[in-house]
PDB file of N, CA and C in Angstrom:
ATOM      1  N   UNK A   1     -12.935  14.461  -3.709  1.00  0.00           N
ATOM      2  CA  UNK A   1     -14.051  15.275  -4.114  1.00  0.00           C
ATOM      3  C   UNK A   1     -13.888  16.650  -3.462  1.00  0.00           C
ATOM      4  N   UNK A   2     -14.328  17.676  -4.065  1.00  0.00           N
ATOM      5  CA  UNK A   2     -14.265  18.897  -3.459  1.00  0.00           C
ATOM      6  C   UNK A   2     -16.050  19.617  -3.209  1.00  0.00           C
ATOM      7  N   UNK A   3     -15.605  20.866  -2.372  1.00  0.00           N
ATOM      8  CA  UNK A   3     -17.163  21.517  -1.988  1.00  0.00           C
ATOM      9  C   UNK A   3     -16.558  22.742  -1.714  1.00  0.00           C
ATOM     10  N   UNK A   4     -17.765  23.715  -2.257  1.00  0.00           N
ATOM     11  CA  UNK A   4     -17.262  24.881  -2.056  1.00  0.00           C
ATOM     12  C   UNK A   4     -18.516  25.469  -1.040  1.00  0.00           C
ATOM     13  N   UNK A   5     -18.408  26.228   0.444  1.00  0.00           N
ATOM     14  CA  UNK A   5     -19.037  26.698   1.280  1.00  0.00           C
ATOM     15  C   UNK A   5     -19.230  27.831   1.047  1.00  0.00           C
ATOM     16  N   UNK A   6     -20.022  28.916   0.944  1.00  0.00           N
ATOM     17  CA  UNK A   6     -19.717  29.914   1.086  1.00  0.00           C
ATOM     18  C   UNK A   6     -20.637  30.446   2.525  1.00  0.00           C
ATOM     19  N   UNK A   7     -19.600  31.543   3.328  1.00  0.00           N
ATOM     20  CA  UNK A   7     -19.593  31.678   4.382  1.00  0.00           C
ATOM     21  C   UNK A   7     -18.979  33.186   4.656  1.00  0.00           C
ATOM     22  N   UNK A   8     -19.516  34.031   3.640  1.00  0.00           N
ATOM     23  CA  UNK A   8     -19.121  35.305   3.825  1.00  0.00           C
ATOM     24  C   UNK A   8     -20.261  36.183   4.317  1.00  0.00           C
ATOM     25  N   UNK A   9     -21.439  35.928   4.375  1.00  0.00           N
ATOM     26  CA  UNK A   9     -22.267  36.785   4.718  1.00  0.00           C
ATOM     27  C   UNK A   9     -22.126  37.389   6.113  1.00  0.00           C
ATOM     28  N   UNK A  10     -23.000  38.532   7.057  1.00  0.00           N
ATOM     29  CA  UNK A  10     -22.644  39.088   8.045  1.00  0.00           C
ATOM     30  C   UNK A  10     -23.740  38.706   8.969  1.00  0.00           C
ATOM     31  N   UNK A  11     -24.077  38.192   8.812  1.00  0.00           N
ATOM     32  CA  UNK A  11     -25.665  37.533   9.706  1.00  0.00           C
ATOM     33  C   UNK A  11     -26.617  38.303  10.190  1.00  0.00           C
ATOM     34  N   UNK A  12     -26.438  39.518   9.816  1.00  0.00           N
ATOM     35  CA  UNK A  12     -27.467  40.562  10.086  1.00  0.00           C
ATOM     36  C   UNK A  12     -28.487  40.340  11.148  1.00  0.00           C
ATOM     37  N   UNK A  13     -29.385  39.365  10.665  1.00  0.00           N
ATOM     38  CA  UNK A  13     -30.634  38.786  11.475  1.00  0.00           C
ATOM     39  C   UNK A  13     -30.008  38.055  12.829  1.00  0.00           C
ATOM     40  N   UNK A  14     -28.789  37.752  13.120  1.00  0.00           N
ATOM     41  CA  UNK A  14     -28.411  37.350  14.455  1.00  0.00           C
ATOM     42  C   UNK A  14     -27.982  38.322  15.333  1.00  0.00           C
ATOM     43  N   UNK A  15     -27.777  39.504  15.090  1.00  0.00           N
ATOM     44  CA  UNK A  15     -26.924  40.651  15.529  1.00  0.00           C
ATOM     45  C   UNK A  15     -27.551  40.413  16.922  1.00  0.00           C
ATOM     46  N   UNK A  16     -26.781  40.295  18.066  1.00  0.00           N
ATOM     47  CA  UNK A  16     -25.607  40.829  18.181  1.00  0.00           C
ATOM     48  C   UNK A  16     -24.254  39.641  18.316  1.00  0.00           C
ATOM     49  N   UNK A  17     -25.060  38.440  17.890  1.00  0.00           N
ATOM     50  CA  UNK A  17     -23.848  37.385  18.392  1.00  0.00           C
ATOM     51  C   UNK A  17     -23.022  37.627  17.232  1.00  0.00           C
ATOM     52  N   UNK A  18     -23.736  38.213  15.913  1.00  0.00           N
ATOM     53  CA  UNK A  18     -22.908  37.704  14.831  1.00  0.00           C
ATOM     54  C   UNK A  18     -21.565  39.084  14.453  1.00  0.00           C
ATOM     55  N   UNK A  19     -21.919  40.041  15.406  1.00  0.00           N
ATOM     56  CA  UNK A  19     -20.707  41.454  15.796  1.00  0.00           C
ATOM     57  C   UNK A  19     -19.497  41.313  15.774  1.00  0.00           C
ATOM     58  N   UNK A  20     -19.167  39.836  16.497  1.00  0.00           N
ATOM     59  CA  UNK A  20     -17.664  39.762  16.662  1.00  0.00           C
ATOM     60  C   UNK A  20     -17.455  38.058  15.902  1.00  0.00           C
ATOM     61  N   UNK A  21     -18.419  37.172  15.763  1.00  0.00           N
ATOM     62  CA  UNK A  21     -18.532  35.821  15.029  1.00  0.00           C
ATOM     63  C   UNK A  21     -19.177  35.478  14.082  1.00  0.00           C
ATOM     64  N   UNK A  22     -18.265  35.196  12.841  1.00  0.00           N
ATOM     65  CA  UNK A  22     -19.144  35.062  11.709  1.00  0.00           C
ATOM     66  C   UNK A  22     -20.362  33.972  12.011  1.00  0.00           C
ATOM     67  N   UNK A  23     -21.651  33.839  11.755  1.00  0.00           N
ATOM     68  CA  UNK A  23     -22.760  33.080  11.978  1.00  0.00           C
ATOM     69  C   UNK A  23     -21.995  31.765  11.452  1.00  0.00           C
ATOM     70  N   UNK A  24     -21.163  30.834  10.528  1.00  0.00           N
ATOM     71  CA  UNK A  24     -20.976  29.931  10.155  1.00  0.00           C
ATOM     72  C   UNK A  24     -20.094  29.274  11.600  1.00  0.00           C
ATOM     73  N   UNK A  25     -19.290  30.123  12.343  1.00  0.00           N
ATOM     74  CA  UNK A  25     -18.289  29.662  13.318  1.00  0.00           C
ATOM     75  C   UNK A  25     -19.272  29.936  14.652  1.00  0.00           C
ATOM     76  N   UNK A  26     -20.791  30.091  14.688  1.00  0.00           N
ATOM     77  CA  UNK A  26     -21.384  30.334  16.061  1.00  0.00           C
ATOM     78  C   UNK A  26     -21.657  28.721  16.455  1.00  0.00           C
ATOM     79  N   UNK A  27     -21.452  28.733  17.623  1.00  0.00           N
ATOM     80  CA  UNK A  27     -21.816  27.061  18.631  1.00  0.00           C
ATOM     81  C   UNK A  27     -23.448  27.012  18.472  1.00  0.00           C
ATOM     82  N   UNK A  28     -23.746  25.258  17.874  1.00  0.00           N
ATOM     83  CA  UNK A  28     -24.733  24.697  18.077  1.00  0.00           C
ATOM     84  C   UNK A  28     -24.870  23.620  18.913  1.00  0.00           C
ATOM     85  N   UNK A  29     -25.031  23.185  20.069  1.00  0.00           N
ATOM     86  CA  UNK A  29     -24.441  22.349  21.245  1.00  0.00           C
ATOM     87  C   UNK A  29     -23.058  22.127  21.335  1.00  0.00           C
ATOM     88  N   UNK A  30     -22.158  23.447  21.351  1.00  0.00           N
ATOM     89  CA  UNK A  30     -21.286  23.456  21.694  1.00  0.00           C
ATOM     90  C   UNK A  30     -20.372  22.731  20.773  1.00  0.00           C
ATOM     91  N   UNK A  31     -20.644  22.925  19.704  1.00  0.00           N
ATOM     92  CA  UNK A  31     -19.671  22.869  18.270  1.00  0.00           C
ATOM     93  C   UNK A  31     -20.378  23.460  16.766  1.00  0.00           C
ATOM     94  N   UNK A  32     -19.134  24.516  16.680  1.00  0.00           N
ATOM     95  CA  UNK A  32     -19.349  25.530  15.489  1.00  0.00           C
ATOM     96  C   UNK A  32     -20.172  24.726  14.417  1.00  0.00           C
ATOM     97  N   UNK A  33     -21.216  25.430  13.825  1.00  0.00           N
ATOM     98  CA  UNK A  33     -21.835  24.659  12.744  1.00  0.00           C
ATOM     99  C   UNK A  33     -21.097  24.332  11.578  1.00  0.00           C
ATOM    100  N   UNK A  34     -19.877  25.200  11.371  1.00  0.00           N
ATOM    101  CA  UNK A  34     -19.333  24.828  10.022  1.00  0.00           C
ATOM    102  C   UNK A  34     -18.455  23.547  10.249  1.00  0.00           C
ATOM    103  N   UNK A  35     -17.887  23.228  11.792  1.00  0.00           N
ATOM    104  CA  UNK A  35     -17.889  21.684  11.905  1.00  0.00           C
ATOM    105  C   UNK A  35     -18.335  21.044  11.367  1.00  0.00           C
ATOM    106  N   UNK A  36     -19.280  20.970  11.873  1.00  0.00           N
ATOM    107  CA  UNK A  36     -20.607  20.195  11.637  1.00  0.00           C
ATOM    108  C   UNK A  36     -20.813  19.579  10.301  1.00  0.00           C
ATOM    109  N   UNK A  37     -20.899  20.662   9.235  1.00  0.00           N
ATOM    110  CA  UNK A  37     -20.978  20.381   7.842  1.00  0.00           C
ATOM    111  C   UNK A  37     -19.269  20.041   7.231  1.00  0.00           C
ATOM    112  N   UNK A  38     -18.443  20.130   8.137  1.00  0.00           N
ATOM    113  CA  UNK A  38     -17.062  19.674   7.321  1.00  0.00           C
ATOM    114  C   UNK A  38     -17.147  18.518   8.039  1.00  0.00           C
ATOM    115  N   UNK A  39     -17.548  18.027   9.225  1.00  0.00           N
ATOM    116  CA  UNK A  39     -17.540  16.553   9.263  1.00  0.00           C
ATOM    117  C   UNK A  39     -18.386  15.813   8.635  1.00  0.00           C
ATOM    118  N   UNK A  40     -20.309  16.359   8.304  1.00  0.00           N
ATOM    119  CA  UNK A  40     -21.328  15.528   7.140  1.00  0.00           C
ATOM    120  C   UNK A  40     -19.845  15.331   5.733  1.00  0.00           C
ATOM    121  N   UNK A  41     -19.739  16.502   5.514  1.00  0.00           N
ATOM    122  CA  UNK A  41     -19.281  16.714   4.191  1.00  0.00           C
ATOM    123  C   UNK A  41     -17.930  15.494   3.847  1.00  0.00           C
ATOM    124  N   UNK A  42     -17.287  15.313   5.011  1.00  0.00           N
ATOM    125  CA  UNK A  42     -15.873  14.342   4.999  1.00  0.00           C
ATOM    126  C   UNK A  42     -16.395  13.130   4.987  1.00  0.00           C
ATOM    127  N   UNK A  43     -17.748  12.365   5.914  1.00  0.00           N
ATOM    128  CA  UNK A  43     -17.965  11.182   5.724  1.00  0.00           C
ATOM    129  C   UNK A  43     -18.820  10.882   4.385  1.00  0.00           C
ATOM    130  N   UNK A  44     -19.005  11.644   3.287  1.00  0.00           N
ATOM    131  CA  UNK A  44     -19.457  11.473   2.193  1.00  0.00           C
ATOM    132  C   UNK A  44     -18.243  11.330   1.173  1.00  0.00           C
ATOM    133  N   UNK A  45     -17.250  11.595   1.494  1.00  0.00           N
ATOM    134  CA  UNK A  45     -15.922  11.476   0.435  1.00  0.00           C
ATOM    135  C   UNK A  45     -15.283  12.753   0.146  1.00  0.00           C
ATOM    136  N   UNK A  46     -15.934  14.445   0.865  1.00  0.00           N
ATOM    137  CA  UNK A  46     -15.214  15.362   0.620  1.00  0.00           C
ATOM    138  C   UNK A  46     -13.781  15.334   1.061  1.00  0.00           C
ATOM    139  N   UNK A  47     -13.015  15.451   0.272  1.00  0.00           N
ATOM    140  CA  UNK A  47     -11.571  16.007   1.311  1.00  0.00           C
ATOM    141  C   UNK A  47     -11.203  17.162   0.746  1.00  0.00           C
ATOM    142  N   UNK A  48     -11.642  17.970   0.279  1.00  0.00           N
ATOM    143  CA  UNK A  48     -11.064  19.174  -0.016  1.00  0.00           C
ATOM    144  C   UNK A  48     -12.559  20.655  -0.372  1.00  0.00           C
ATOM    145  N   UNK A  49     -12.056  21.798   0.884  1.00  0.00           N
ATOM    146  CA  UNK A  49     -13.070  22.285   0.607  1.00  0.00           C
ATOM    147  C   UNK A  49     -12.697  23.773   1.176  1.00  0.00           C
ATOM    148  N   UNK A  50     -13.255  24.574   0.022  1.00  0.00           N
ATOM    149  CA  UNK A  50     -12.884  26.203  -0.362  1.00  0.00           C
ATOM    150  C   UNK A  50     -13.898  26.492   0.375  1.00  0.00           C
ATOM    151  N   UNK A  51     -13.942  27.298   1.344  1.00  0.00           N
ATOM    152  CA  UNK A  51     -14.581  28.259   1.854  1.00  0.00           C
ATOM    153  C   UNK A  51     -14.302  29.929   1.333  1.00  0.00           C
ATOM    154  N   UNK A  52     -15.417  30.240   0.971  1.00  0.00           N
ATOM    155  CA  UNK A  52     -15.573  31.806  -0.196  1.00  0.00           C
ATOM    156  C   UNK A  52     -16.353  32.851   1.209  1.00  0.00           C
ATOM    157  N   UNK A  53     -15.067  33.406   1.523  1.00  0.00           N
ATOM    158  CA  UNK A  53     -15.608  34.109   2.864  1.00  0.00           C
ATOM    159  C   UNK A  53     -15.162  35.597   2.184  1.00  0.00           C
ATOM    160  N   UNK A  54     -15.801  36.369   3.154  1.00  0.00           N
ATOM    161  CA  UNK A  54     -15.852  37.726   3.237  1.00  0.00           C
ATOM    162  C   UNK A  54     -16.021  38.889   4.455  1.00  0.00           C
ATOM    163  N   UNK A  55     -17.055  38.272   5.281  1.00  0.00           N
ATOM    164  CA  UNK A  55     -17.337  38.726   6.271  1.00  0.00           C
ATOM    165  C   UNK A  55     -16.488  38.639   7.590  1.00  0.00           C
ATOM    166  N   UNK A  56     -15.427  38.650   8.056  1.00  0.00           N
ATOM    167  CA  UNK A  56     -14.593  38.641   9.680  1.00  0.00           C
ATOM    168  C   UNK A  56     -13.793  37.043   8.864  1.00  0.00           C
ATOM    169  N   UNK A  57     -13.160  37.142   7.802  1.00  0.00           N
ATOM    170  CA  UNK A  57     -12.379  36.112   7.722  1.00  0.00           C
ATOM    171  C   UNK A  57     -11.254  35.786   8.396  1.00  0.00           C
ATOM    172  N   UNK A  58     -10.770  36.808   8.949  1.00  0.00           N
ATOM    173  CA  UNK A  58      -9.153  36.101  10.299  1.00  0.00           C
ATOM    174  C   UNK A  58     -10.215  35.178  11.310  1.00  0.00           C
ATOM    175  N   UNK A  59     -11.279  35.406  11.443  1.00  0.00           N
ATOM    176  CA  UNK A  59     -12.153  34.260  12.282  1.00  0.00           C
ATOM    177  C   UNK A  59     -11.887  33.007  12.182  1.00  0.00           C
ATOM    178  N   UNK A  60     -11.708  32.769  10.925  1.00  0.00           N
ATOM    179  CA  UNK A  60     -11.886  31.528  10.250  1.00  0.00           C
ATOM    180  C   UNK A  60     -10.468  31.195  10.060  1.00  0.00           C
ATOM    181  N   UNK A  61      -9.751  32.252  10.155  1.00  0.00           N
ATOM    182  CA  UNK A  61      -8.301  31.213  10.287  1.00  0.00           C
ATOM    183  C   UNK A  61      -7.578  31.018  11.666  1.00  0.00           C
ATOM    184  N   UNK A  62      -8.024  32.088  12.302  1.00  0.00           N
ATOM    185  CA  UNK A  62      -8.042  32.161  13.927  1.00  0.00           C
ATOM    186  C   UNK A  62      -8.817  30.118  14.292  1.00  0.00           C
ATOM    187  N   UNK A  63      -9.790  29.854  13.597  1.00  0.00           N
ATOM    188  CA  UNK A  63     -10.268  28.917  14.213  1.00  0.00           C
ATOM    189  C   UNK A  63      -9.677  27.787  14.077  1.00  0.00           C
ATOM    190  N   UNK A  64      -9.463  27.787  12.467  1.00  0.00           N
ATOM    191  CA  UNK A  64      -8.901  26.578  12.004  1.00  0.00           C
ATOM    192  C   UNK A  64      -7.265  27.138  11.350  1.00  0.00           C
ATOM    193  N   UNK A  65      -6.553  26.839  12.582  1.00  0.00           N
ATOM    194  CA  UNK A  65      -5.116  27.409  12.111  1.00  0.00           C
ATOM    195  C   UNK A  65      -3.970  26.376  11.698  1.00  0.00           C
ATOM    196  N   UNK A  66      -4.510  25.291  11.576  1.00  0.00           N
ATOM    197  CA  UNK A  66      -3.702  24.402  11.149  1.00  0.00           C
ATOM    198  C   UNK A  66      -4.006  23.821   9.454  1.00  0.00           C
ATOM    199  N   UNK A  67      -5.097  24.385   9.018  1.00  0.00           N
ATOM    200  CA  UNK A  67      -5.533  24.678   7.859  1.00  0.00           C
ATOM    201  C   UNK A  67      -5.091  25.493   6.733  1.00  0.00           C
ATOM    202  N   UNK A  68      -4.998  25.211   5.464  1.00  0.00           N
ATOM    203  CA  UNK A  68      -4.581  26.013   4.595  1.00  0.00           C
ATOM    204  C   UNK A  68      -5.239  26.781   4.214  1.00  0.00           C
ATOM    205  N   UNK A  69      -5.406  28.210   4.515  1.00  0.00           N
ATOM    206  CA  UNK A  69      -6.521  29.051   4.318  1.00  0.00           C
ATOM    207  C   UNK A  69      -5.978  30.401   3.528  1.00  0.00           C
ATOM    208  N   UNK A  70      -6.362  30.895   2.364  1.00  0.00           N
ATOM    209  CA  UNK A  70      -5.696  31.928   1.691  1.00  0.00           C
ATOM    210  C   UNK A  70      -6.961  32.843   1.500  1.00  0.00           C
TER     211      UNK A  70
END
């Protein structure tokens, strides 16, 4: 099954954490929320999932670098 995230926005309303971290990769007890939703999302049957970024995207491959990310 696939899911598509989108995770390009700039978080405006968090400023200033969201300056140098996109709001999807900020720690919620000390694990990024978009974890979070790729692990809900995997124990439901996702295995494949497009993230539609825009905002500080080397973040996101900086994070997850063992990932196929284009």
């Amino acid at each position: 099954m696939k899911a598509v995230i989108l995770v390009g926005g700039q978080g405006t309303r968090l400023r200033p954490l969201t300056l140098t971290c996109p709001k999807p990769l900020l720690p919620i007890v000390n694990q990024p929320f978009l974890e979070r939703q790729l692990t809900w999302l995997g124990a439901y049957g996702v295995d494949d999932v497009v993230l539609s970024m825009g905002y500080l995207p080397d973040a996101f491959r900086d994070h997850f670098p063992r990932r196929t990310l284009r």
